[in-house]
N, C-alpha and C. Protein backbone atom coordinates (compact mmCIF):
# COMPACT_ATOMS: atom_id res chain seq x y z
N UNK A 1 124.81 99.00 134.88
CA UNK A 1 125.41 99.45 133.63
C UNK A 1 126.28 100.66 133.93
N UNK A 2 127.33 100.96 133.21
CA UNK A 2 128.23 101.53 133.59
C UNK A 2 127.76 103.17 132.93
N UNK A 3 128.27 104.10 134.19
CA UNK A 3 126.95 105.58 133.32
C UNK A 3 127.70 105.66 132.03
N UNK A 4 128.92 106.25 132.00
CA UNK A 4 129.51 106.82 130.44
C UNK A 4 128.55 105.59 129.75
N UNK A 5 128.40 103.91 129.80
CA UNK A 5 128.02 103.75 128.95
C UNK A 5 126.79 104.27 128.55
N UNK A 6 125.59 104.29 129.82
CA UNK A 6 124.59 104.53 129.36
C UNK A 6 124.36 106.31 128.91
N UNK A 7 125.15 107.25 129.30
CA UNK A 7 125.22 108.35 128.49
C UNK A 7 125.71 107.94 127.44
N UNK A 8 126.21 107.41 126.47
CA UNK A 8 126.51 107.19 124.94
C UNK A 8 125.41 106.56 124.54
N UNK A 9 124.78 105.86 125.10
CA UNK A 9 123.88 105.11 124.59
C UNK A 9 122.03 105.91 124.12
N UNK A 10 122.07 106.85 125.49
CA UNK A 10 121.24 107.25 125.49
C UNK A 10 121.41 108.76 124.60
N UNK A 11 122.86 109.54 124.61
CA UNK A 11 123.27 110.16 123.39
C UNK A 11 122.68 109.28 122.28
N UNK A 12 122.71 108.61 121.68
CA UNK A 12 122.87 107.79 120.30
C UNK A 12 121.05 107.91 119.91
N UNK A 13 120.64 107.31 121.57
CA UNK A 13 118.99 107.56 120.85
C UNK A 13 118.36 108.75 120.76
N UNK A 14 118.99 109.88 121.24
CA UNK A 14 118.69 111.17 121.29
C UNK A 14 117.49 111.23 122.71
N UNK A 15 118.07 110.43 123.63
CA UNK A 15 117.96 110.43 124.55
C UNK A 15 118.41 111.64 126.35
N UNK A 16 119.04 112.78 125.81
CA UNK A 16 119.69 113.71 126.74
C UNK A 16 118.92 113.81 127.74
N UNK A 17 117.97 114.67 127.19
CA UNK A 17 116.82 115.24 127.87
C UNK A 17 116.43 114.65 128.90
N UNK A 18 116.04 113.39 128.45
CA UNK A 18 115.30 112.43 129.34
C UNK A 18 116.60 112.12 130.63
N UNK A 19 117.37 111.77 129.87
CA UNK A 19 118.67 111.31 131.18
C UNK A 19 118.46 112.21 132.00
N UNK A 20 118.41 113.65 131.66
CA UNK A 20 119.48 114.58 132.51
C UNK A 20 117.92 114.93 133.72
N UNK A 21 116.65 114.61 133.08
CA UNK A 21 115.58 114.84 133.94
C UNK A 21 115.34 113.50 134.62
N UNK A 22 115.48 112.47 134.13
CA UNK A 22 114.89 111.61 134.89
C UNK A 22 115.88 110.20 135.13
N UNK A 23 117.49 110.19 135.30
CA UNK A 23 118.46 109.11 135.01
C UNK A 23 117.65 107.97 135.17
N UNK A 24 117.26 107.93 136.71
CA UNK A 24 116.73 106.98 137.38
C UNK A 24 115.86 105.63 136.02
N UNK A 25 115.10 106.39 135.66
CA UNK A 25 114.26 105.75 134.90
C UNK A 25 115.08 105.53 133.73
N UNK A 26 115.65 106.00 132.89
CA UNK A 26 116.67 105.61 131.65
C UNK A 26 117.33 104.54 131.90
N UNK A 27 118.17 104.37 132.99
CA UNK A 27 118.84 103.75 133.85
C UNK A 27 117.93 102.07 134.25
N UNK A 28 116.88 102.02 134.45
CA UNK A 28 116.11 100.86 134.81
C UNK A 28 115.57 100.39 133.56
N UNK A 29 115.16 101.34 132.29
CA UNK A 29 114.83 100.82 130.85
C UNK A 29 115.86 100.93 130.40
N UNK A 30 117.06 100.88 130.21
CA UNK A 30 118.68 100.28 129.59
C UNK A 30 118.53 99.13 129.94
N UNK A 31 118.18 98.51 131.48
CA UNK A 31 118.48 97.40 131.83
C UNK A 31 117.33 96.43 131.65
N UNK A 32 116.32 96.53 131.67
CA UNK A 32 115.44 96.09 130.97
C UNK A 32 115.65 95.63 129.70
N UNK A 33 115.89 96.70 128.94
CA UNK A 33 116.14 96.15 127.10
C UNK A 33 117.25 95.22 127.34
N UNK A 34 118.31 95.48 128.05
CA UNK A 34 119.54 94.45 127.92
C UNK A 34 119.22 93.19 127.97
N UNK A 35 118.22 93.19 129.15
CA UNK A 35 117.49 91.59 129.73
C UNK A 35 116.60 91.37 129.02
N UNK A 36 115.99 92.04 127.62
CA UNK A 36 115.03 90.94 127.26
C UNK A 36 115.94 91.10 125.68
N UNK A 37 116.89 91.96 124.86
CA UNK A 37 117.45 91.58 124.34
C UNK A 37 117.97 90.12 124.07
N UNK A 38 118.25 89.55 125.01
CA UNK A 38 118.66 88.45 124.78
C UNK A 38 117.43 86.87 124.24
N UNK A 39 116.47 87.22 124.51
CA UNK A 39 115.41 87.01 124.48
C UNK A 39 114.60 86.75 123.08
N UNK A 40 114.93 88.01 122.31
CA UNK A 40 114.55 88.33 121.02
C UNK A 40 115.48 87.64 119.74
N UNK A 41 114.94 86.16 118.96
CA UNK A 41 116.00 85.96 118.05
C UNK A 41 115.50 86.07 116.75
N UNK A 42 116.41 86.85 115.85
CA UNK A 42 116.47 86.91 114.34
C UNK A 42 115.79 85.79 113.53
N UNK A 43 114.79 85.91 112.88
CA UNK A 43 114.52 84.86 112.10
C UNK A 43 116.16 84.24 111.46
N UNK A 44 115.88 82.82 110.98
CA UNK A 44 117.10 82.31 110.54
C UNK A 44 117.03 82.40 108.97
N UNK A 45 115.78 82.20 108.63
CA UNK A 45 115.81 83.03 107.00
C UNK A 45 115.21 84.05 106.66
N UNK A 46 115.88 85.24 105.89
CA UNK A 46 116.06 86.16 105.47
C UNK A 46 115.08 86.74 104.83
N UNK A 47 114.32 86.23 104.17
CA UNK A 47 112.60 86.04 103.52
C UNK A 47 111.54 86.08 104.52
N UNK A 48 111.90 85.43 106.21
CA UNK A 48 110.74 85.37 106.75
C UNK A 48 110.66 87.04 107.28
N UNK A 49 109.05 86.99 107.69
CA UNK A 49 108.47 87.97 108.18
C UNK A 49 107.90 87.99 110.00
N UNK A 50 108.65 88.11 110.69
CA UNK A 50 108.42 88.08 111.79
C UNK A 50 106.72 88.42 112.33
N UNK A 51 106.02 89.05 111.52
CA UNK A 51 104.84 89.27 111.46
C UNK A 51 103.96 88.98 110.41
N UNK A 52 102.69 89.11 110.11
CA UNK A 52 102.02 88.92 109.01
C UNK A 52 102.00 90.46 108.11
N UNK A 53 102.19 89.67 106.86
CA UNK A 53 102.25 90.94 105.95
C UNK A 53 101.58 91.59 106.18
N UNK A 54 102.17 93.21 105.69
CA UNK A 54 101.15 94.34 105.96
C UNK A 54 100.57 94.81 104.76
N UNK A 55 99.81 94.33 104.25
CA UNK A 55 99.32 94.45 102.68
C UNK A 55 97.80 95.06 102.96
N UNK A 56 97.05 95.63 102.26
CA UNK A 56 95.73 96.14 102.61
C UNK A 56 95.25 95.26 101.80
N UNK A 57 93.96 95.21 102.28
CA UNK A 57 92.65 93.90 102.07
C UNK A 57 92.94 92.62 102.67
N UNK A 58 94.59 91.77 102.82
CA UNK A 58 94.81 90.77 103.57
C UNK A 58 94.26 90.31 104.89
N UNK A 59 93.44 89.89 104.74
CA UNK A 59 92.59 89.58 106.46
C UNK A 59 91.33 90.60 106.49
N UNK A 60 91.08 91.46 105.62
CA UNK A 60 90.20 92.51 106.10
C UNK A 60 88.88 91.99 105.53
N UNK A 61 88.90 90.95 104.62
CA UNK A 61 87.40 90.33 103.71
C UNK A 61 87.07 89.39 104.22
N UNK A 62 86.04 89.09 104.38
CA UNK A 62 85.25 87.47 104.15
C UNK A 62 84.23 87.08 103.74
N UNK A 63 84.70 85.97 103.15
CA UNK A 63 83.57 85.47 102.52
C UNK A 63 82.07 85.36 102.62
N UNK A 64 81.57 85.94 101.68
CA UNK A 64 80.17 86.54 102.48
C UNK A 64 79.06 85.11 102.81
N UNK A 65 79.71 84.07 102.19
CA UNK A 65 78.83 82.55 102.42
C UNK A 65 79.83 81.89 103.48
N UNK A 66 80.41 82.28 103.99
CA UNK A 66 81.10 82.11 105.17
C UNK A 66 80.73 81.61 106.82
N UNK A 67 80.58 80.38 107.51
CA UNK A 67 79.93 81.05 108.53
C UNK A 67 79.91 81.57 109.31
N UNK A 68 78.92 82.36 110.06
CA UNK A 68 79.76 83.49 111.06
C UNK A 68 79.60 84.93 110.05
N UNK A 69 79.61 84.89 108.83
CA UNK A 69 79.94 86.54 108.14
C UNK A 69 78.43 86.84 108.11
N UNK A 70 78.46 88.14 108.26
CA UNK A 70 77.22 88.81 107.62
C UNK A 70 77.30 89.77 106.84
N UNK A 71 75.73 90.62 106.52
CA UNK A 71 75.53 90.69 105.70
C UNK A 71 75.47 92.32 105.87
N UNK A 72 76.36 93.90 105.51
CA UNK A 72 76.17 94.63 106.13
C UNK A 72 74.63 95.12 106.21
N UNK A 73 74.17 95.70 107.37
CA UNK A 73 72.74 96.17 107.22
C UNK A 73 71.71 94.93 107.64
N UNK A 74 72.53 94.04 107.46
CA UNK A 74 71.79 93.18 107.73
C UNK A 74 71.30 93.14 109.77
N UNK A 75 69.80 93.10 109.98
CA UNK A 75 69.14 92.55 111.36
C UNK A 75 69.00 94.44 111.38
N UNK A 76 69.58 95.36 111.06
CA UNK A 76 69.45 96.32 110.89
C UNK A 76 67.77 96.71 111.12
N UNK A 77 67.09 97.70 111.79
CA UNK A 77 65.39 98.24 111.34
C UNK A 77 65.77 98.41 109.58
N UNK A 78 64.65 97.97 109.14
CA UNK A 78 64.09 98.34 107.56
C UNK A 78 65.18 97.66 106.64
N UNK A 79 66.23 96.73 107.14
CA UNK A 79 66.92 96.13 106.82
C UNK A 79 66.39 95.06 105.68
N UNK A 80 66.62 95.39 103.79
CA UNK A 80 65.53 94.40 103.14
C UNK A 80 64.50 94.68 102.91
N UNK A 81 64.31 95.55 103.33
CA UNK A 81 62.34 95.82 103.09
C UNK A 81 62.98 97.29 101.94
């Protein structure tokens, strides 16, 4: 990669610091992101969520007649008694 570019680039992420101490390494993660950039594609509709929603309680419950769920406290000493 060409330096001016990667000094603008690494200007832009507020990246200086790091260049001016360590190029070497800025320099090998520029080229990295470039190569897996290509890699990474945009959902094609606009609605999707590349991940699962981040909503609280979604995934965090289950059904307590479920199998596999228990019961908190439950196998617990004095657990019921």
């Amino acid at each position: 990669m060409d330096r001016t570019l990667l000094a603008a680039l690494a200007q832009a992420a507020g990246l200086d610091k790091a260049l001016a101490e360590f190029p070497e390494d800025v320099a090998a993660a520029a080229a990295q992101a470039r190569g897996t950039a290509g890699a990474i594609h945009a959902p094609t509709d606009p609605a999707a969520e590349p991940w699962p929603p981040m909503r609280p309680g979604v995934g965090l419950t289950r059904d307590p007649g479920a199998p596999g769920a228990s019961t908190p406290g439950a196998g617990a000493p004095g657990a019921g008694t």
